[in-house]
N, C-alpha and C. Protein backbone atom coordinates (compact mmCIF):
# COMPACT_ATOMS: atom_id res chain seq x y z
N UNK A 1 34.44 -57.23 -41.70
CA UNK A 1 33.14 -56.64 -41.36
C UNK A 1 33.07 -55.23 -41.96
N UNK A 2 31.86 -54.91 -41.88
CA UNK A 2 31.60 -53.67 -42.75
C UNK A 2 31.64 -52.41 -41.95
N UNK A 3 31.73 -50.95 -42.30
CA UNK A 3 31.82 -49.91 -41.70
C UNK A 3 30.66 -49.75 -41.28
N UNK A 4 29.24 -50.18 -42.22
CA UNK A 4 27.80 -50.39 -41.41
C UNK A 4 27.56 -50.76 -40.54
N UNK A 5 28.39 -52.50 -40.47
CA UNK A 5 28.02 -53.08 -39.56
C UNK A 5 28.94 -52.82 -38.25
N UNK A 6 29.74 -52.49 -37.90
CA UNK A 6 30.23 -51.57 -37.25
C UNK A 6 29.33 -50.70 -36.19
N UNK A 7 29.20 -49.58 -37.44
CA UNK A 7 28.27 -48.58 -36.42
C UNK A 7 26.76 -49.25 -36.12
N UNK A 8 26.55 -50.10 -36.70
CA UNK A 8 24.98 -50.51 -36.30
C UNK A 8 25.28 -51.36 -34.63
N UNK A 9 26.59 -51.84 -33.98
CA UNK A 9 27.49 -52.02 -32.96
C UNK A 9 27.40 -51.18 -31.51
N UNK A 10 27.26 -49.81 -32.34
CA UNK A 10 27.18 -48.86 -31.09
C UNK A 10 26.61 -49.06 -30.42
N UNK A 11 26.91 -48.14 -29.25
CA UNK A 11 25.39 -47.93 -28.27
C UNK A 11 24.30 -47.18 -29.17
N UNK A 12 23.36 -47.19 -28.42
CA UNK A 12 21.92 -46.32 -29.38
C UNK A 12 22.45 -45.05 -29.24
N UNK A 13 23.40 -44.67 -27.44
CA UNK A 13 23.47 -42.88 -27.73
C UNK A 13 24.56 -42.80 -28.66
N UNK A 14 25.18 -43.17 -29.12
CA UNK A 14 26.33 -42.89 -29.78
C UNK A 14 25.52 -42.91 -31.27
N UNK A 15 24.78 -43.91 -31.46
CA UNK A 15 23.91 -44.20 -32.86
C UNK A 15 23.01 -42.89 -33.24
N UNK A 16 22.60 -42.74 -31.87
CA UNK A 16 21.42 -41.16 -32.19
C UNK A 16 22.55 -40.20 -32.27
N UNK A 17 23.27 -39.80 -31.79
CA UNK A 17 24.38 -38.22 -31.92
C UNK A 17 24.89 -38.83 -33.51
N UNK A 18 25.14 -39.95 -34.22
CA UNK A 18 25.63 -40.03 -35.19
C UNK A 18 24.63 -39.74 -36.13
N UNK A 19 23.23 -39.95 -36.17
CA UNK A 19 21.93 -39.67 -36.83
C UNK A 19 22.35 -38.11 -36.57
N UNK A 20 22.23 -37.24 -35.81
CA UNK A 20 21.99 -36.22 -35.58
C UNK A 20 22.96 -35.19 -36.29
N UNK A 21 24.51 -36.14 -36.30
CA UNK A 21 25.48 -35.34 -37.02
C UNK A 21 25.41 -35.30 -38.62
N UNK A 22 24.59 -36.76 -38.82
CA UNK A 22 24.64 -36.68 -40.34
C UNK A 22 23.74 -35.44 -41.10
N UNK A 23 22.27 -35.77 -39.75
CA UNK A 23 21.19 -35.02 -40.09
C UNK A 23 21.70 -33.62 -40.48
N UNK A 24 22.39 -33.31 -39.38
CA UNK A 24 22.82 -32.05 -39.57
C UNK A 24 23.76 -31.41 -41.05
N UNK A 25 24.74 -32.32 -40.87
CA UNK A 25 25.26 -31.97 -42.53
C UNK A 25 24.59 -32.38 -43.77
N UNK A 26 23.22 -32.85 -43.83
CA UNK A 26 22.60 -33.04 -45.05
C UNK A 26 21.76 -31.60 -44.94
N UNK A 27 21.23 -30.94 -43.74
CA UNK A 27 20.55 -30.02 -43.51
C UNK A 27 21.12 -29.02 -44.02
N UNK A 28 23.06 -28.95 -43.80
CA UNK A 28 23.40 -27.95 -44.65
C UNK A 28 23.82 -27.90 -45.78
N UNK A 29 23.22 -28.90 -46.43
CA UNK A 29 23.63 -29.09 -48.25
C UNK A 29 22.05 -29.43 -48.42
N UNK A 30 21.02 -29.05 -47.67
CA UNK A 30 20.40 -29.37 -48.82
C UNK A 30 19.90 -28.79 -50.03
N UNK A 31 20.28 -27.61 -49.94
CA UNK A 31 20.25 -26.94 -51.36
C UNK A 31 21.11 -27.22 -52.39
N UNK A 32 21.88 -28.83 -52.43
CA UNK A 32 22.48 -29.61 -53.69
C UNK A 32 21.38 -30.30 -54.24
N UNK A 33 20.41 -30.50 -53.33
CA UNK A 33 19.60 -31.07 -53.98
C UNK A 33 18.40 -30.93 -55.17
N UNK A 34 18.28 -32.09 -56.13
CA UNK A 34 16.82 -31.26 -56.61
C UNK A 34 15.63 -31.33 -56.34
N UNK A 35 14.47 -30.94 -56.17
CA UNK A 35 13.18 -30.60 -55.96
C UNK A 35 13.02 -32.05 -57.15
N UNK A 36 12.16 -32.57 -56.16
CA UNK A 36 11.69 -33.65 -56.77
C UNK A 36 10.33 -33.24 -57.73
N UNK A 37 10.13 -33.95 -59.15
CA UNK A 37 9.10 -33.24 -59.78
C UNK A 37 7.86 -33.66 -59.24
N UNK A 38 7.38 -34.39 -58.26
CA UNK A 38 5.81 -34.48 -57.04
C UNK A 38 5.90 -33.38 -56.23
N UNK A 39 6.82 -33.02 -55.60
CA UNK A 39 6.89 -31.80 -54.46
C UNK A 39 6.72 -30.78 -55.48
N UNK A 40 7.58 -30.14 -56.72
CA UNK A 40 7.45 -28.86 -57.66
C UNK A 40 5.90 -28.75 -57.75
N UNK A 41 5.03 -30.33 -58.20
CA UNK A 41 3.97 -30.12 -58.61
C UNK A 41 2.98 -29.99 -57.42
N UNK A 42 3.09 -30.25 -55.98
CA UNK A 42 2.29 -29.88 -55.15
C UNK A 42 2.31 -28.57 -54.49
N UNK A 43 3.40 -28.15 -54.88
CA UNK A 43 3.87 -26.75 -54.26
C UNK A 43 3.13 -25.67 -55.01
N UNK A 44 3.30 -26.30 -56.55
CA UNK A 44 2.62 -25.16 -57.31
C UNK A 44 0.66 -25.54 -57.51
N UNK A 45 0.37 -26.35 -57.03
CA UNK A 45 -1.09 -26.92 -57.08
C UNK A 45 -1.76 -26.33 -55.96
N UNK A 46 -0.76 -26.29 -54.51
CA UNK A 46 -1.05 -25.21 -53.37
C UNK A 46 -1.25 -23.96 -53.43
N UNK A 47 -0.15 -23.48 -54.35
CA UNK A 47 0.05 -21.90 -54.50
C UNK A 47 -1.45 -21.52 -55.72
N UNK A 48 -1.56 -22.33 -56.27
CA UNK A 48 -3.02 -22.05 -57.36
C UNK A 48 -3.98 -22.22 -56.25
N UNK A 49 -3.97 -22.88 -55.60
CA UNK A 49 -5.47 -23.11 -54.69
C UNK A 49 -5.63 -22.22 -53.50
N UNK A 50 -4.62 -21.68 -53.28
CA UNK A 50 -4.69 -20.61 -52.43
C UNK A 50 -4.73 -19.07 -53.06
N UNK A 51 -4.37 -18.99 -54.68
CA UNK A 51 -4.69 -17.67 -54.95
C UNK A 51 -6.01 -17.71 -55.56
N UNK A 52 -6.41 -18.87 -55.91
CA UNK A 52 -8.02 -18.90 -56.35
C UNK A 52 -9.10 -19.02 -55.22
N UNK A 53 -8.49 -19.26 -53.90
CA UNK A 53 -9.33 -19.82 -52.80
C UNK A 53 -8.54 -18.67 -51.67
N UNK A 54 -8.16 -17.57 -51.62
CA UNK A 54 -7.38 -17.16 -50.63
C UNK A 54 -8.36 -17.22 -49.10
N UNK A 55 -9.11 -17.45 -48.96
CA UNK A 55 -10.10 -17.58 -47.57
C UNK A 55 -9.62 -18.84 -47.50
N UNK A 56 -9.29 -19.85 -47.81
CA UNK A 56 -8.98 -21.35 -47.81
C UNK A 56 -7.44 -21.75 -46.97
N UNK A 57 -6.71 -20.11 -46.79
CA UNK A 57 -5.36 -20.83 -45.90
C UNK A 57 -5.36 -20.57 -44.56
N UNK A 58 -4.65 -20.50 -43.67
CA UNK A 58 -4.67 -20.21 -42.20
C UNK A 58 -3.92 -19.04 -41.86
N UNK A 59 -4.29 -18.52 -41.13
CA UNK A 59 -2.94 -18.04 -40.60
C UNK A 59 -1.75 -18.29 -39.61
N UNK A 60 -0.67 -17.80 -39.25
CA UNK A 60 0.39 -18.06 -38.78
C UNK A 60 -0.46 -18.68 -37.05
N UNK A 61 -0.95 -17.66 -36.42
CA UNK A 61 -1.68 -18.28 -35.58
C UNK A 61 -2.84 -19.18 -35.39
N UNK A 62 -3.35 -19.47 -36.46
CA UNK A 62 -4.04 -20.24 -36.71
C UNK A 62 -3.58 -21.94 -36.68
N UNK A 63 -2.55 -21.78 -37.77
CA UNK A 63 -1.68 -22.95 -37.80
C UNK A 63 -0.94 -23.62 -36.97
N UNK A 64 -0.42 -22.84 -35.57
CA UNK A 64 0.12 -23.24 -34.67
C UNK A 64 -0.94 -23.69 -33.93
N UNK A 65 -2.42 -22.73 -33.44
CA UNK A 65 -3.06 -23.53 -32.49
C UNK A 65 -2.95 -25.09 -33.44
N UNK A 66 -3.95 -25.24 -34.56
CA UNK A 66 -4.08 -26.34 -35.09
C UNK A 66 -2.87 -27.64 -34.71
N UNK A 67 -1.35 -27.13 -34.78
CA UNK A 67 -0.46 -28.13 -34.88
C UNK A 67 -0.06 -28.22 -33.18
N UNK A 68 -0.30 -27.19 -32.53
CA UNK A 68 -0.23 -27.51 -30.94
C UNK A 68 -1.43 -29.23 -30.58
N UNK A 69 -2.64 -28.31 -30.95
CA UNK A 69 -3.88 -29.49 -30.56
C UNK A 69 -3.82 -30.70 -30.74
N UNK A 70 -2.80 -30.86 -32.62
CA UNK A 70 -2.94 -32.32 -32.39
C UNK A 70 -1.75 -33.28 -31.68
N UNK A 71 -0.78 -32.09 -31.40
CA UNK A 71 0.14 -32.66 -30.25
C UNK A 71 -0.08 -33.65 -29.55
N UNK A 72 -1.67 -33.09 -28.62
CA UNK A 72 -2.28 -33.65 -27.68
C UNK A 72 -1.48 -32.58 -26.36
């Protein structure tokens, strides 16, 4: 049997703390990674539309009410 199939075996809490540990060490490498060329190009398509449109972004408090509300 496989080392996958194995851990796919666990309990779920043991399955989530193992999600959580991986999460965590990809979180601290992820600057091995590269910037995918869709994200480079939306990042920089944002940054143009906000210095040609600067009334067009939010602000810091702005953005939180917004992402509180759709919480619910």
């Amino acid at each position: 049997m496989t080392a996958l199939a194995e851990l796919i075996k666990l309990p779920l809490a043991e399955r989530l703390q193992l999600v959580e540990y991986l999460w965590d060490s990809i979180a601290e490498e992820h600057h091995a990674l590269p910037d995918s060329p869709e994200l480079v190009a939306e990042i920089r398509a944002r940054s143009a539309n906000l210095k040609a449109n600067p009334s067009s972004g939010l602000s810091w408090d702005e953005m939180e009410t917004r992402i509180s509300s759709q919480r619910g």
